[in-house]
Protein backbone atom coordinates (compact mmCIF):
# COMPACT_ATOMS: atom_id res chain seq x y z
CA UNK A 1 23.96 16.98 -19.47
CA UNK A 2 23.65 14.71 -22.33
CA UNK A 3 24.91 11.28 -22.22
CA UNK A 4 24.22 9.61 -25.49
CA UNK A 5 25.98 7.24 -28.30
CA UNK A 6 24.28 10.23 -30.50
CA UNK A 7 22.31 7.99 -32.66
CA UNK A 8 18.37 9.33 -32.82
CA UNK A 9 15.97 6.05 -32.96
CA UNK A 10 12.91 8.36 -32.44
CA UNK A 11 11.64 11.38 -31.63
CA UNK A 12 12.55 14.79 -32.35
CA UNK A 13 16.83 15.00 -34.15
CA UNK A 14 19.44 16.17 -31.60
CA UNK A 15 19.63 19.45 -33.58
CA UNK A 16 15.92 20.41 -33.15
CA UNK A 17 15.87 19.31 -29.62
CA UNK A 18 19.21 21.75 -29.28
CA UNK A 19 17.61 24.67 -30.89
CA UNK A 20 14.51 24.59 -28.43
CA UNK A 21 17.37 24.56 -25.67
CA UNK A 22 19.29 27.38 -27.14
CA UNK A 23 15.68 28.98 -27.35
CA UNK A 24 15.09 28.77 -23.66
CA UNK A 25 19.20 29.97 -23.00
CA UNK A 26 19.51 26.08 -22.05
CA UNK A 27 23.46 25.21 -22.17
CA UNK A 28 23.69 21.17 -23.08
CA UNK A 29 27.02 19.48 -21.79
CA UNK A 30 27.22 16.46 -24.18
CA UNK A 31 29.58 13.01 -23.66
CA UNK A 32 29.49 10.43 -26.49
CA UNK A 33 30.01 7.16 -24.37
CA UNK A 34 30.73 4.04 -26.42
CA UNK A 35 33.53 2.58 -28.90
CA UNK A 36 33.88 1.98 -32.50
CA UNK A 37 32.95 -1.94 -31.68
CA UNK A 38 30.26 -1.16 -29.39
CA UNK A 39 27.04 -2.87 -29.74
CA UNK A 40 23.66 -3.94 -28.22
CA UNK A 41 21.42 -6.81 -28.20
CA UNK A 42 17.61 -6.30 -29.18
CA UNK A 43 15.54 -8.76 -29.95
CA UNK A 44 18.77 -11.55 -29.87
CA UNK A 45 19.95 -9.51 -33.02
CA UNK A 46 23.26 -7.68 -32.01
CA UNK A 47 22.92 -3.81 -33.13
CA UNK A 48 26.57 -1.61 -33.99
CA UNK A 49 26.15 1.23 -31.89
CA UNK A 50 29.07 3.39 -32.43
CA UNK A 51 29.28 6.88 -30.95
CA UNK A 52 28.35 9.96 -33.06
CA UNK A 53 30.75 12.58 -31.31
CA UNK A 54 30.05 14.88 -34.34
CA UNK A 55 25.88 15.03 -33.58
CA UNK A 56 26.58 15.76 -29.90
CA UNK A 57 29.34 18.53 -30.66
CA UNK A 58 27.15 20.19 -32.74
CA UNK A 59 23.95 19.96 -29.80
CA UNK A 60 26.94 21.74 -27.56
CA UNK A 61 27.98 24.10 -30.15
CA UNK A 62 24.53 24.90 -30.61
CA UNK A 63 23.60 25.07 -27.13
CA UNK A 64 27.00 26.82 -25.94
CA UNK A 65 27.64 23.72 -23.86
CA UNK A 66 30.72 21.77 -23.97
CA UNK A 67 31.27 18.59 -25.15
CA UNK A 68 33.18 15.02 -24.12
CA UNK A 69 33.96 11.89 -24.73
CA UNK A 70 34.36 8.53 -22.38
CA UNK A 71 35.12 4.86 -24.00
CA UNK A 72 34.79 3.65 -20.10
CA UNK A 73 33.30 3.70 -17.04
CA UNK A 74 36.58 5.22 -15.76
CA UNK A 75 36.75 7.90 -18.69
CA UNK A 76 33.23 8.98 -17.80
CA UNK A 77 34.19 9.41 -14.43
CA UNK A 78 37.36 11.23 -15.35
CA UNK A 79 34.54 13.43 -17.14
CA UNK A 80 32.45 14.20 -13.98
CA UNK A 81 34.76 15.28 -12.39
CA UNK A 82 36.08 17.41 -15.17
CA UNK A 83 32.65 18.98 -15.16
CA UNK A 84 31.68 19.22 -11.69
CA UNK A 85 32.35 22.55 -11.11
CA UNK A 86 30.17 23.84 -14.15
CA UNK A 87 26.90 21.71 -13.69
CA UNK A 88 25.55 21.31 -10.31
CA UNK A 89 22.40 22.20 -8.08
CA UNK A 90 21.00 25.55 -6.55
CA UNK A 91 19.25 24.94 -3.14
CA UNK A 92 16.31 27.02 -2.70
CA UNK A 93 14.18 27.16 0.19
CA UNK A 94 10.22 27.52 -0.19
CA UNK A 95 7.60 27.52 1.92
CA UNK A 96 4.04 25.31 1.06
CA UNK A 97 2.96 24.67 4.34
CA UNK A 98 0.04 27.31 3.20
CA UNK A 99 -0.54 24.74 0.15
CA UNK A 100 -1.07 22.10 2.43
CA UNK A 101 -2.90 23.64 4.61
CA UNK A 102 -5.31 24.65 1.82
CA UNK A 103 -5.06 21.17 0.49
CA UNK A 104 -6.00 19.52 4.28
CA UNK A 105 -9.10 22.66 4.51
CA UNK A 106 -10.50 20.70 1.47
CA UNK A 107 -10.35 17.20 2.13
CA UNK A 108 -11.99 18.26 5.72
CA UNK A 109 -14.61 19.72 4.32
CA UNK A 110 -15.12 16.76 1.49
CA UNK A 111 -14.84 14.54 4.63
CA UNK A 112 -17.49 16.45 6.23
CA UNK A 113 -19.71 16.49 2.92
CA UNK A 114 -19.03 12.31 2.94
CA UNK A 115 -20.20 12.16 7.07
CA UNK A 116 -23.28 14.30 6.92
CA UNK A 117 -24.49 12.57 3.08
CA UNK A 118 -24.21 8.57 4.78
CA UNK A 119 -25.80 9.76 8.23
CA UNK A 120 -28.57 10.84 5.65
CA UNK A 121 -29.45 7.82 3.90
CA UNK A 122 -28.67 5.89 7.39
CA UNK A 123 -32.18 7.33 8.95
């Protein structure tokens, strides 16, 4: 999911980035969020920042995502919940206690290393 204004200040270009996701079979949901007057202030200096709906339809259409738009709060809400149903999680269940244990065998035995080395220079 891609929530932008679709202006690229630095970096790699929306394209490129969507190419390396359509590489890795990487489907990008865009929303251009802003309006025509929309702007920011940097530096005291007010900055137009528009939305570019056409750079982040073309990231989907690369991409095979699907794209949106929101002028609000409430419209990007109305496009959650529009969306819901096709992004979400996967729970998976994995077990590291092994990887911890591993990890707590070596600081024991680096704590052990630390005991016996200052009992050394102690005598």
């Amino acid at each position: 999911m891609l929530l932008s204004d679709g202006d690229n200040t630095a970096g790699t270009s929306a394209v490129q980035g969507a190419q390396k996701a359509a590489e890795a079979k990487v489907p990008v949901h865009t929303i251009a969020f802003g309006t025509e007057n929309g702007y920011v202030d940097v530096d005291g200096k007010r900055e137009s920042v528009p939305p570019d709906p056409a750079v982040l339809a073309e990231v989907s259409r690369i991409t095979g995502g699907q794209t949106f738009s929101a002028d609000s709060t409430r419209g990007l809400d109305r496009v959650y919940r529009n969306i819901r149903s096709d992004v979400g999680m996967e729970k998976k269940s994995t077990d590291v206690s092994s990887t911890f244990a591993g990890y707590a065998m070596i600081a024991a035995v680096l704590a052990t290393l630390a005991a016996i080395t200052l009992g050394a220079r102690r005598r």
